[in-house]
C-alpha atoms as a PDB file:
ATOM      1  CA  UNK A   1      73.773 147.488  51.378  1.00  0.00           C
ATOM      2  CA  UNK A   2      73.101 150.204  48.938  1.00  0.00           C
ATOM      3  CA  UNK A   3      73.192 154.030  49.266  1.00  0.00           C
ATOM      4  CA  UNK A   4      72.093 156.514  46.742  1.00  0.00           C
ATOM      5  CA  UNK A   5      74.020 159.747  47.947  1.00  0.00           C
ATOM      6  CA  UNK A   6      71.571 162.171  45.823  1.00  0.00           C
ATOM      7  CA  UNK A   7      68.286 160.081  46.703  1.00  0.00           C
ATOM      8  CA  UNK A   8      65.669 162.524  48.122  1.00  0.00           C
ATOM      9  CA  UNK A   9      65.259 159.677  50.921  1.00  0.00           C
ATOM     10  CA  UNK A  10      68.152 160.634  53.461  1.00  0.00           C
ATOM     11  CA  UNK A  11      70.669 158.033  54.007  1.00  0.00           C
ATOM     12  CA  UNK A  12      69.560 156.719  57.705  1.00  0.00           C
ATOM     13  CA  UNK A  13      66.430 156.033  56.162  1.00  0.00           C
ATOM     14  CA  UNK A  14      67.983 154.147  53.576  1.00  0.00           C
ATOM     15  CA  UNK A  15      69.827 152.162  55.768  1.00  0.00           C
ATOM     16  CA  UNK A  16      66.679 151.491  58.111  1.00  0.00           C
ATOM     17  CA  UNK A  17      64.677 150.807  55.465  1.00  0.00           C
ATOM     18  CA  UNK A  18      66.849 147.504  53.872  1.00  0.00           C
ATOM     19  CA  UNK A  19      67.694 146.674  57.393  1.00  0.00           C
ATOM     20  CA  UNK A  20      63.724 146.210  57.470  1.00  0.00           C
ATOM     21  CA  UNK A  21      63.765 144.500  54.289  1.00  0.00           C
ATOM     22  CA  UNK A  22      66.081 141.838  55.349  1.00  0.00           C
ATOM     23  CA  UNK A  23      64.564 141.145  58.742  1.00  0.00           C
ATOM     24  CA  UNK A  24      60.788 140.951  57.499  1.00  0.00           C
ATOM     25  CA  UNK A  25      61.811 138.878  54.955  1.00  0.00           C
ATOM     26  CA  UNK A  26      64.089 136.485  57.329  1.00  0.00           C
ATOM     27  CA  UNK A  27      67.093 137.369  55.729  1.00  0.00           C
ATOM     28  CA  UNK A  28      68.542 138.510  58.965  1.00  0.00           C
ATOM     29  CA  UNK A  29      66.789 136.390  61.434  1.00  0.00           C
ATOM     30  CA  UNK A  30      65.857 136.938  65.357  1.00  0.00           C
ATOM     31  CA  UNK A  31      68.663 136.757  67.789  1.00  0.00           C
ATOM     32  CA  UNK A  32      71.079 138.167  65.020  1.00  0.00           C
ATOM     33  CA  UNK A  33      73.417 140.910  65.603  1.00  0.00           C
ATOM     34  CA  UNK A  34      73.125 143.634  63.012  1.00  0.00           C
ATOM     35  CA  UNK A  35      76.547 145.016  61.571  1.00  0.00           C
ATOM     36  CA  UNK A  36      78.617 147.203  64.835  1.00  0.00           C
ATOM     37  CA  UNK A  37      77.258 151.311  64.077  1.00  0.00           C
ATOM     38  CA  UNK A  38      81.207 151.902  63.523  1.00  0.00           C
ATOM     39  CA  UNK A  39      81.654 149.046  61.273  1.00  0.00           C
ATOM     40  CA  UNK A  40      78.710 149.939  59.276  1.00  0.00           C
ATOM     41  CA  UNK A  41      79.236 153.427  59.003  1.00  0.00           C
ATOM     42  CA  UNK A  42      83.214 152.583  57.938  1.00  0.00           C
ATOM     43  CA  UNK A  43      82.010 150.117  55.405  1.00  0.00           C
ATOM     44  CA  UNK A  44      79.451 152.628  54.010  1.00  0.00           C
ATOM     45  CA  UNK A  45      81.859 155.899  54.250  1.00  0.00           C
ATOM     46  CA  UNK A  46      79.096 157.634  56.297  1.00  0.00           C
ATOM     47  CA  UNK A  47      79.507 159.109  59.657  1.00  0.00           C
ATOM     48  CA  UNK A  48      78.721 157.348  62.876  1.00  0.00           C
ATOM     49  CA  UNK A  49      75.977 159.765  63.748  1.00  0.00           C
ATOM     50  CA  UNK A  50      74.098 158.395  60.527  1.00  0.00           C
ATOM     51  CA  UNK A  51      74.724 154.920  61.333  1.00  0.00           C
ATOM     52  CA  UNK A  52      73.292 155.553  64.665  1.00  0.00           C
ATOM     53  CA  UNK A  53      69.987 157.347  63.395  1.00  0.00           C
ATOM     54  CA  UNK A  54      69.184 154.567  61.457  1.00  0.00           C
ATOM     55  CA  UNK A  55      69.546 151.658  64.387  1.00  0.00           C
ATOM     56  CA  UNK A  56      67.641 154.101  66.477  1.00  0.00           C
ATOM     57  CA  UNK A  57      64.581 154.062  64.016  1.00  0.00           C
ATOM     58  CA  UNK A  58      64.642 150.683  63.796  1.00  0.00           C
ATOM     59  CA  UNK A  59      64.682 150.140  67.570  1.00  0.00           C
ATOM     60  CA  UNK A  60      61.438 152.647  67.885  1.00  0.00           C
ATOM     61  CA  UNK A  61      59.861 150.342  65.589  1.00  0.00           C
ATOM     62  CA  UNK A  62      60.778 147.559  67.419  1.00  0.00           C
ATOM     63  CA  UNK A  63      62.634 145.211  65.532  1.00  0.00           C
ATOM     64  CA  UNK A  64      65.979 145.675  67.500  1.00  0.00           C
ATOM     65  CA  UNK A  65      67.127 146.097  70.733  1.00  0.00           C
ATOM     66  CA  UNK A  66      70.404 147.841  72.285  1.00  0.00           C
ATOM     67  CA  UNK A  67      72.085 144.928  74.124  1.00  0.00           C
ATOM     68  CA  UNK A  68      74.711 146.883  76.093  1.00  0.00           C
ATOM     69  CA  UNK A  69      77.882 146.367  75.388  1.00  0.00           C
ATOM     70  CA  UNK A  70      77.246 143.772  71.987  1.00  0.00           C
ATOM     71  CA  UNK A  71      75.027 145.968  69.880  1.00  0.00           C
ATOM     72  CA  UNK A  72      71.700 145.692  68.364  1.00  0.00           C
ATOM     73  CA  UNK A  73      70.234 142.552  67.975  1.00  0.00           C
ATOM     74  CA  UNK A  74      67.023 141.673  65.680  1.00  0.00           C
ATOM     75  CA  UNK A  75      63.900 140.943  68.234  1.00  0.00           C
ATOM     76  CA  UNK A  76      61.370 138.380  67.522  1.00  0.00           C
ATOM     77  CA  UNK A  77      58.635 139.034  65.255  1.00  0.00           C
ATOM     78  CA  UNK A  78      54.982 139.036  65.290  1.00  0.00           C
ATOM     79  CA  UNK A  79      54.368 137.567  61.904  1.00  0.00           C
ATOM     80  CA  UNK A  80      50.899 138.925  62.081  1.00  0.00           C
ATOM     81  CA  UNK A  81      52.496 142.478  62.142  1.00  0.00           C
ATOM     82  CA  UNK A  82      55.022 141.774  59.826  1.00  0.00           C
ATOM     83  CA  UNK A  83      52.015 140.583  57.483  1.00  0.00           C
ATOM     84  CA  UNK A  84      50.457 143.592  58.101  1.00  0.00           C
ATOM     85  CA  UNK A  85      53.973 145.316  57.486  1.00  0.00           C
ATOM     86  CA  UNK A  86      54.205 143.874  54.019  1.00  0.00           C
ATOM     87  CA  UNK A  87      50.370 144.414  53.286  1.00  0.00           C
ATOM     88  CA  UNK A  88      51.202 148.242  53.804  1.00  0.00           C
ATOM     89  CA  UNK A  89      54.265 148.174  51.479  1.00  0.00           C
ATOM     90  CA  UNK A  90      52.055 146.007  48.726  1.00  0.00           C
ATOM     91  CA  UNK A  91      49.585 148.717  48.855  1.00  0.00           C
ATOM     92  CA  UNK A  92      51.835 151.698  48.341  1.00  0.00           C
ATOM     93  CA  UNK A  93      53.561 149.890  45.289  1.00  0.00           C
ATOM     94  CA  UNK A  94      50.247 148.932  44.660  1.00  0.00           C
ATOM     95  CA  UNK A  95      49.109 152.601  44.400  1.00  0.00           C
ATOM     96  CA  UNK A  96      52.107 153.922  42.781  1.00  0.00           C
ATOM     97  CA  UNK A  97      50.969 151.328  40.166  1.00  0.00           C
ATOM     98  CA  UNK A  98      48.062 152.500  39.748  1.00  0.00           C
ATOM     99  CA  UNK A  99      49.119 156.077  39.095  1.00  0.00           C
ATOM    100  CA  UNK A 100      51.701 155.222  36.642  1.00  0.00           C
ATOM    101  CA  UNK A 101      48.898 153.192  34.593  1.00  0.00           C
ATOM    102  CA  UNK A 102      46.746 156.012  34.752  1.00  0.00           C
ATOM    103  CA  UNK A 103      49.214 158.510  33.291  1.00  0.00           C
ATOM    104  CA  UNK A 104      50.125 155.579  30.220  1.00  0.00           C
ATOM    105  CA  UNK A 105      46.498 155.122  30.022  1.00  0.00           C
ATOM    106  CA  UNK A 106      46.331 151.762  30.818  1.00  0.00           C
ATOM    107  CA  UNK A 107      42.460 151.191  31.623  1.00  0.00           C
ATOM    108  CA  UNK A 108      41.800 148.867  34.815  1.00  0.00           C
ATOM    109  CA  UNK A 109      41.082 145.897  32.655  1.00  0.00           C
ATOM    110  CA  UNK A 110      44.519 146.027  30.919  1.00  0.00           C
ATOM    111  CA  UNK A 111      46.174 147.118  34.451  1.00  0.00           C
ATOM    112  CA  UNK A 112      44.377 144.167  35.495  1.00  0.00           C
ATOM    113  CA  UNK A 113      45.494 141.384  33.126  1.00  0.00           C
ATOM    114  CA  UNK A 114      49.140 142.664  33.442  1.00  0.00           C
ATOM    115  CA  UNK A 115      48.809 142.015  37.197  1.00  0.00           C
ATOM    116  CA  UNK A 116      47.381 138.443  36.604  1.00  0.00           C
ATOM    117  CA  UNK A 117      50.485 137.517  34.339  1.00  0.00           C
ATOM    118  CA  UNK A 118      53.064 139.303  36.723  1.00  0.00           C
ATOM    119  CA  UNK A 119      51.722 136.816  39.707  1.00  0.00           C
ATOM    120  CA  UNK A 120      51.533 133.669  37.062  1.00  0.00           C
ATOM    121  CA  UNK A 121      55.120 134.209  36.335  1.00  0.00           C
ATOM    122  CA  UNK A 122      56.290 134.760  39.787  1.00  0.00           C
END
């Protein structure tokens, strides 16, 4: 896990947001245990209260639960919602994209071709 101390994105977010990453992605799968908030925050030289933010965000969202006593533990998803998940994140990289194009003065035919070799690569 990576934390950019001067990032304008504060650090629980950070945390919540690769947390994310990983489960959407399978990477930590349901039924795992994420890191212990002490452990995490020790690792990461962060405070507790940090650490804790972060699982809390990520338990309003609903992809872990507080299991009393053993930690936080990564719930089942809905792939339908974790499509929809990923949808959302392809359209604001998508977007930023776009903008980026705009100010190099790409036009949407070049923009466009660049996509279509990106995706034949990958």
């Amino acid at each position: 896990m990576k934390i950019t101390q001067n990032s304008d994105e504060p650090i629980y977010k950070q945390i919540a947001s690769q947390f994310k990453e990983e489960i959407m992605n399978g990477k930590i799968a349901e039924g795992e245990y994420l890191p212990s908030i002490r452990g995490l925050a020790r690792d990461l030289k962060i405070s507790v209260i940090t650490t804790m933010k972060a699982y809390e965000q990520l338990t309003e969202e609903g992809l872990v639960s507080a299991v009393q006593g053993k930690g936080y533990i990564v719930n089942p998803q809905d792939r339908e919602m974790v499509r929809e998940q990923h949808l959302r994140l392809l359209e604001q990289h998508l977007q930023n994209a776009m903008e980026s194009a705009k100010l190099a003065g790409v036009s949407r035919e070049e923009l466009i071709k660049m996509i279509n070799v990106l995706y034949e690569i990958n």
